[in-house]
C-alpha atoms as a PDB file:
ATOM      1  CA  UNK A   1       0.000   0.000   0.000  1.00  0.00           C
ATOM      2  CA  UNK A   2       3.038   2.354   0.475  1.00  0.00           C
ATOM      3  CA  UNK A   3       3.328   3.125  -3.334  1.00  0.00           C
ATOM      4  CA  UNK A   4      -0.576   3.785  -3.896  1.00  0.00           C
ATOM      5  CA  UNK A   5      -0.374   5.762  -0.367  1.00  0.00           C
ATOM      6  CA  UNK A   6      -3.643   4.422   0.951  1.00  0.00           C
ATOM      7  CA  UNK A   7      -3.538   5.136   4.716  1.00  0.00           C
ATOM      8  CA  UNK A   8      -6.693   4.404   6.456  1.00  0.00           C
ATOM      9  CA  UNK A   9      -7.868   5.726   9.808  1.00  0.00           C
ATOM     10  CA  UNK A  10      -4.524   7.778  10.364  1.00  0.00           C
ATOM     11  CA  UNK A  11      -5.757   9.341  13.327  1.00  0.00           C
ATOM     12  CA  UNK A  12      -7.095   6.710  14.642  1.00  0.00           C
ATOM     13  CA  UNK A  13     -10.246   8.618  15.161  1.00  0.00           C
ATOM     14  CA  UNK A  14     -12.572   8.119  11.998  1.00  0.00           C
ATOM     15  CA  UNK A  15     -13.266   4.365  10.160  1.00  0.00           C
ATOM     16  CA  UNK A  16     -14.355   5.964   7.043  1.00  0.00           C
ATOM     17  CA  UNK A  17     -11.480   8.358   7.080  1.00  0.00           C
ATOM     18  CA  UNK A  18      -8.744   7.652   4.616  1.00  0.00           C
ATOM     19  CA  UNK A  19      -5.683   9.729   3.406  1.00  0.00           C
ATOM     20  CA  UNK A  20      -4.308   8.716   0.103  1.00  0.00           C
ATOM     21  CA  UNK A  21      -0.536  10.238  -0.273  1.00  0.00           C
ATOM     22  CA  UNK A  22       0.865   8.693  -3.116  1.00  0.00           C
ATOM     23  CA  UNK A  23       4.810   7.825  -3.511  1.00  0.00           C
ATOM     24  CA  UNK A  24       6.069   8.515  -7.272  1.00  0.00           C
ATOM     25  CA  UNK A  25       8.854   6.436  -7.657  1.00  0.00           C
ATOM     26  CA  UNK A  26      11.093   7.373 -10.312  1.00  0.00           C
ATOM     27  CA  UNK A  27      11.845   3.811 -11.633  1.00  0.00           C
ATOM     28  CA  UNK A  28       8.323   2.812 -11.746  1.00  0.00           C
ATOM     29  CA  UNK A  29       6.365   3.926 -14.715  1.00  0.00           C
ATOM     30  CA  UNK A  30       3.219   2.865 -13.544  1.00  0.00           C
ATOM     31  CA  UNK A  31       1.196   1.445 -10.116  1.00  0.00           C
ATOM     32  CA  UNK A  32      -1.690   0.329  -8.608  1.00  0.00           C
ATOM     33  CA  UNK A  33      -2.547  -0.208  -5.193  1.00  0.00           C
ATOM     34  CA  UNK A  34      -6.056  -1.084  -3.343  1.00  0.00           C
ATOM     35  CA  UNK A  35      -7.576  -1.903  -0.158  1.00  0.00           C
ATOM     36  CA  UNK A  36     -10.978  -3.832   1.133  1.00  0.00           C
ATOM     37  CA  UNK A  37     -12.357  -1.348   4.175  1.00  0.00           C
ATOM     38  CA  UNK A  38     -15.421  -2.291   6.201  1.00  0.00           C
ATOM     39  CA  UNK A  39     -17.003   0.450   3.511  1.00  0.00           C
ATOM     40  CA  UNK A  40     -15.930  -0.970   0.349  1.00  0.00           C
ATOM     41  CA  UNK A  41     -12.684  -0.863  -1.617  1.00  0.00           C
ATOM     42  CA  UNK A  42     -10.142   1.843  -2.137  1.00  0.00           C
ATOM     43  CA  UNK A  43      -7.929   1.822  -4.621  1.00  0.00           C
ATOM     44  CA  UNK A  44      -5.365   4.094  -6.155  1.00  0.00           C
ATOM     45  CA  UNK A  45      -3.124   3.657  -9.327  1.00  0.00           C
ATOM     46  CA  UNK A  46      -1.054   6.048 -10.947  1.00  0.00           C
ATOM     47  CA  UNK A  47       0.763   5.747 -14.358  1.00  0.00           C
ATOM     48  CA  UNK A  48       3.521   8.319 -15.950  1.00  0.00           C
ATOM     49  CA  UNK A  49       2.289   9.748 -19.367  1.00  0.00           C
ATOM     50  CA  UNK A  50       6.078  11.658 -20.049  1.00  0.00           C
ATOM     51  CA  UNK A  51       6.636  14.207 -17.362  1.00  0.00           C
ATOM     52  CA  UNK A  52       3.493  14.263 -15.952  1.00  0.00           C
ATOM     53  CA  UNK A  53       1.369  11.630 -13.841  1.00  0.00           C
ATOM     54  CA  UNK A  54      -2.468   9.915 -13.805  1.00  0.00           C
ATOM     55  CA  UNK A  55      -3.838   9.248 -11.092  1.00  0.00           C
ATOM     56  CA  UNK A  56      -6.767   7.778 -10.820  1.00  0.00           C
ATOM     57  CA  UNK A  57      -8.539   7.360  -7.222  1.00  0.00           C
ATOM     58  CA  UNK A  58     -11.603   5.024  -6.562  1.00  0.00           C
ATOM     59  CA  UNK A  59     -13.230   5.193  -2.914  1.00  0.00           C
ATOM     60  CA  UNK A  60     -16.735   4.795  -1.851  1.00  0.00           C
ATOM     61  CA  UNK A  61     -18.854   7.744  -1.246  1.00  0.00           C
ATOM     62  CA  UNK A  62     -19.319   6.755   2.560  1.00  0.00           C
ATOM     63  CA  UNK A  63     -15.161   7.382   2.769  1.00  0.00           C
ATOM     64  CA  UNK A  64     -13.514  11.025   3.357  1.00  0.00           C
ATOM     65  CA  UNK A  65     -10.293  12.011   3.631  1.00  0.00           C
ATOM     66  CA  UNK A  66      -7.618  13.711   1.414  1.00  0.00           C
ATOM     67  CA  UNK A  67      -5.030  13.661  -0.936  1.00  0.00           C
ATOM     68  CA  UNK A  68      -1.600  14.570  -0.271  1.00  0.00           C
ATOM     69  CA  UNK A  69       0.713  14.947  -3.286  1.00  0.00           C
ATOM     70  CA  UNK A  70       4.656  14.495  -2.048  1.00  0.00           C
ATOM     71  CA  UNK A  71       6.595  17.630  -2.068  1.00  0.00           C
ATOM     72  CA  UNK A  72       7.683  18.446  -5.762  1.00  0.00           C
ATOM     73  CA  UNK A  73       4.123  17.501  -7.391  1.00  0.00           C
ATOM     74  CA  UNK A  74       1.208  19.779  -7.387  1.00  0.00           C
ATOM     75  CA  UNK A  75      -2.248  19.133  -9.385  1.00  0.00           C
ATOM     76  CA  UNK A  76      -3.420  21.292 -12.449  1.00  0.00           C
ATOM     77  CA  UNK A  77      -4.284  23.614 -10.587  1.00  0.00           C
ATOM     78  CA  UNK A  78      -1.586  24.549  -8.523  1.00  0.00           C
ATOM     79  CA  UNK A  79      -2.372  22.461  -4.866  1.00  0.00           C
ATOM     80  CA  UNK A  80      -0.724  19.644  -3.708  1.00  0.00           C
ATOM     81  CA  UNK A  81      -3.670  18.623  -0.755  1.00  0.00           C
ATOM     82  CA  UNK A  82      -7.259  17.788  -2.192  1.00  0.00           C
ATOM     83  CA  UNK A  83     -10.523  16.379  -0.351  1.00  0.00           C
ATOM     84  CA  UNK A  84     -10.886  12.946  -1.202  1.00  0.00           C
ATOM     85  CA  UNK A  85     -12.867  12.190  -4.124  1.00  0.00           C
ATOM     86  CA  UNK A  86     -13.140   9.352  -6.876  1.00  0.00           C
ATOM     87  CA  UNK A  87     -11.596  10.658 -10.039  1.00  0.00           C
ATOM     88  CA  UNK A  88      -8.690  11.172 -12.523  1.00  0.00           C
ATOM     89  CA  UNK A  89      -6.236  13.526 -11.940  1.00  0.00           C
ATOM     90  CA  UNK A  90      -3.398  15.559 -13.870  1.00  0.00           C
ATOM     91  CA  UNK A  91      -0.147  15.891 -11.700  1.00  0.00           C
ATOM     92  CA  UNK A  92       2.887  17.989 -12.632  1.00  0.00           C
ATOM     93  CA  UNK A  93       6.121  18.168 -10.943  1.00  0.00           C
END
């Protein structure tokens, strides 16, 4: 789960809470990660398309939580931190 960065309950607080803060290896051109919670499953994968990255998050609606890009990648937009939501995303370092 450490590559997909699907970290559930991280405060220990909150069983539908789930942080997803993906790792971007550079050697890896592509990944896929998921996990089976009480509320369904999670899962992330992310795939290089030249300098940029997909990623593509799945979680059921019952989950919340956020996305946390590592340091050097942001989203289209310009933030790194997002609330949790299923989708397809555009990172750029």
């Amino acid at each position: 789960l450490y590559i997909g960065g699907i970290r559930m309950n991280p405060t220990a607080r909150d069983i539908h809470h789930v942080d997803i803060v993906p790792c971007f290896i550079t050697a890896l051109n592509q990944a896929t990660a998921s996990y089976d919670s009480p509320e369904g499953t999670i899962k992330v994968s992310w795939e290089r398309i030249k300098e940029d990255v997909l990623l593509e998050i799945v979680a059921p609606d019952t989950m919340h939580g956020t996305v946390i890009l590592p340091e050097e990648y942001r989203f289209q937009e310009g933030e790194t931190i997002r609330s949790l939501k299923t989708g397809k995303y555009i990172v750029t370092r």
